[in-house]
Protein backbone atom coordinates (compact mmCIF):
# COMPACT_ATOMS: atom_id res chain seq x y z
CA UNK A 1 79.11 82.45 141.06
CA UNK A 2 76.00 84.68 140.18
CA UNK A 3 72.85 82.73 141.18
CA UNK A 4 69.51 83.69 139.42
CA UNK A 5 65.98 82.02 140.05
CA UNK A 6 63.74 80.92 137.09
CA UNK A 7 61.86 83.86 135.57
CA UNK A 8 64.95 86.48 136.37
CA UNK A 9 66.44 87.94 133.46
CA UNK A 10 69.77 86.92 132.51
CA UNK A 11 72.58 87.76 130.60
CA UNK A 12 74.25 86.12 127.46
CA UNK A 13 75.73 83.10 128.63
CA UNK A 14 75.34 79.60 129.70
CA UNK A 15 73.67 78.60 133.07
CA UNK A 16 73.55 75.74 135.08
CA UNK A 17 70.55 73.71 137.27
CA UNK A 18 71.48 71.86 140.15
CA UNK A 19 68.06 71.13 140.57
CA UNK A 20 67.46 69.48 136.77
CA UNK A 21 71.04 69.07 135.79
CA UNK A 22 70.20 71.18 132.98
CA UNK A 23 72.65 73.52 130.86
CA UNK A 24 70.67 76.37 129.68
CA UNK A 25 72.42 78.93 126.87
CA UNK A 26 71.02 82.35 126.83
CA UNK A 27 71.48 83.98 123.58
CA UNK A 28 70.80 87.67 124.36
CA UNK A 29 70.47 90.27 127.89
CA UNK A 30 67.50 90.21 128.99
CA UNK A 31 66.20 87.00 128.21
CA UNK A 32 64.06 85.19 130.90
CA UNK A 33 65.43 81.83 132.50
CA UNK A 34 63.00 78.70 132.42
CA UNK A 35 61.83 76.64 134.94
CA UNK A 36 59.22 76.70 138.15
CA UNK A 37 59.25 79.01 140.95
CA UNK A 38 62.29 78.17 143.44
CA UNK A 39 64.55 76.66 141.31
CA UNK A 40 68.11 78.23 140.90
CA UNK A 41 70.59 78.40 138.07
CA UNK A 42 73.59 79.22 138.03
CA UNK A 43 76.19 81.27 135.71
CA UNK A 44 78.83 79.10 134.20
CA UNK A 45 81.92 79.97 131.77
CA UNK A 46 81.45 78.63 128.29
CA UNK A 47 84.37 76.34 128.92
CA UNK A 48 82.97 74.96 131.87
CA UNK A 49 79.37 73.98 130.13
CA UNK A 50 81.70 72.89 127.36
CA UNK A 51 83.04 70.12 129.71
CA UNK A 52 79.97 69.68 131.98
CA UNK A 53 77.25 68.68 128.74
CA UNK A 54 78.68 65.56 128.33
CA UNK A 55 79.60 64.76 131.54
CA UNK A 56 75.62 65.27 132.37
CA UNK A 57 74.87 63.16 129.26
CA UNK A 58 77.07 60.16 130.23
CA UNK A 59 75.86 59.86 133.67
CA UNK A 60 72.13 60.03 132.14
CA UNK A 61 73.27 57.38 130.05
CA UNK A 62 74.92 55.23 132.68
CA UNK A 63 72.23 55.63 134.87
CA UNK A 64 69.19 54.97 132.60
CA UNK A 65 69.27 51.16 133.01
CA UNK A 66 68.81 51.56 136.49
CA UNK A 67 66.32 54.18 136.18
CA UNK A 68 64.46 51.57 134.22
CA UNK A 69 65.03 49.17 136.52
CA UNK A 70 63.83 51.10 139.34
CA UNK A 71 60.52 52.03 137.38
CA UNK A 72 59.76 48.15 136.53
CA UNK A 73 59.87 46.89 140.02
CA UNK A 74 58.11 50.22 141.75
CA UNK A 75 55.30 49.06 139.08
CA UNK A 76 55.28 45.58 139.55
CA UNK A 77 55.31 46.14 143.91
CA UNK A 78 52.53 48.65 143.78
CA UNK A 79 49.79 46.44 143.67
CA UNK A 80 51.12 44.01 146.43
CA UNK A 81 51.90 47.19 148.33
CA UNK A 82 48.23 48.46 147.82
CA UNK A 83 46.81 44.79 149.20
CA UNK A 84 49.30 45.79 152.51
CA UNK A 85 48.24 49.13 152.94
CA UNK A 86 44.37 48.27 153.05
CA UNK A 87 44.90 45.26 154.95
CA UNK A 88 46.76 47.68 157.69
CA UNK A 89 44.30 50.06 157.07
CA UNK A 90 41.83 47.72 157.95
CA UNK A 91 43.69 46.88 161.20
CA UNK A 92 44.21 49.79 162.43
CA UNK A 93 40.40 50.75 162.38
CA UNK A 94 39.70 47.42 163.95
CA UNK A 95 41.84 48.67 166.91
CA UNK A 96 41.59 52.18 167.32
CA UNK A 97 39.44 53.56 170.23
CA UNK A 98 35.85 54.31 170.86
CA UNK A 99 36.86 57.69 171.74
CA UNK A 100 35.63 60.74 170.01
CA UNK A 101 37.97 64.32 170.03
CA UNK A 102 35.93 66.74 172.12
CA UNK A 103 33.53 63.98 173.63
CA UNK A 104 33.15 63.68 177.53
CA UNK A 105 34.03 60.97 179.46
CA UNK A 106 33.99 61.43 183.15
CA UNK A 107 30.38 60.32 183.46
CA UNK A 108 30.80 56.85 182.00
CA UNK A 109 29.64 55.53 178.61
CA UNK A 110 26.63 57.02 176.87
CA UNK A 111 23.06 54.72 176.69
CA UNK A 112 23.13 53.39 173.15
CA UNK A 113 19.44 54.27 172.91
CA UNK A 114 20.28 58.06 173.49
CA UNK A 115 20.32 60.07 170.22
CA UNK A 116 22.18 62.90 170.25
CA UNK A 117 21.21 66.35 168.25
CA UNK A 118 23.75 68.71 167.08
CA UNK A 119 23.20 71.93 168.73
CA UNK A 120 20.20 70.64 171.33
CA UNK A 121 20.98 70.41 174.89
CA UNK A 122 18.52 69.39 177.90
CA UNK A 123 15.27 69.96 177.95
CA UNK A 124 14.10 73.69 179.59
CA UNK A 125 12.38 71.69 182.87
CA UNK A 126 15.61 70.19 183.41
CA UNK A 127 17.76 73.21 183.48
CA UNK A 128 14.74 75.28 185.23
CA UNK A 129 15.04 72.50 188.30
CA UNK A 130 19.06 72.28 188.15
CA UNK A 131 19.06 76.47 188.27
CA UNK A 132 16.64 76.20 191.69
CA UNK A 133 18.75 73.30 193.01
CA UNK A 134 21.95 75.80 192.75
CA UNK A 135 19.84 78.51 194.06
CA UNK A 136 18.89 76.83 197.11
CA UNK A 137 22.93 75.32 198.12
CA UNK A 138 23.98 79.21 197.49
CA UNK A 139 21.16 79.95 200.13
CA UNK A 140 21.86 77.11 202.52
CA UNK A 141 25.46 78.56 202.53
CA UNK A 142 24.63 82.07 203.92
């Protein structure tokens, strides 16, 4: 079995999709095979694309009122589904929480007055006293 991705040129011949249960007949060398990027085809005798076209079209056939049945009650479930989905949604966010990725919490909760800055830390007097403060345990230690 010689196995050929779409866009490869083929040789005269007949060549199978698994992928779209397609029979595709090359005329001449060279010509390009159709299709989107990763799907495969496959080289088949004439006899055996002779024998596998209808097969293909009777089980499109026997499987079409299905298919149709399938489409009518995904459409008629997708707006009930859509009510679920928000409702859960909705849910979810109710009970998720308070937590922020990458927030601190060893030092309790933060004052709801506080605002917070991006990029602004404590004020310079603050971190001026907190340097002398280290400074003066690193001397007591001595």
């Amino acid at each position: 079995m010689t196995k050929l991705n779409a866009g490869s040129a083929a040789k005269a011949g007949y060549y199978f999709s698994p992928r779209s249960w397609e029979v595709h007949p090359v005329p001449a060398d060279g010509e390009r095979l159709p299709g989107e990027a990763g799907q495969q085809w496959i080289a088949i005798p004439t006899v055996a694309a002779l024998v596998l076209t209808p097969i293909l079209g009777l089980t499109f056939l026997m499987f079409l009122p299905f298919i149709g049945f399938y489409l009518t009650l995904e459409a008629a479930l997708q707006p009930v589904l859509r009510i679920f989905k928000h409702e859960a949604t909705e849910l979810v966010a109710t009970m998720s929480p308070g937590w922020q990725p990458g927030e601190a919490h060893l030092t309790g909760k933060r004052n709801e007055g506080t605002k917070i800055v991006e990029g602004q830390g404590p004020p310079a007097d603050e971190l001026a006293k907190l340097a002398e403060e280290i400074e003066a345990k690193r001397q007591e230690r001595k």
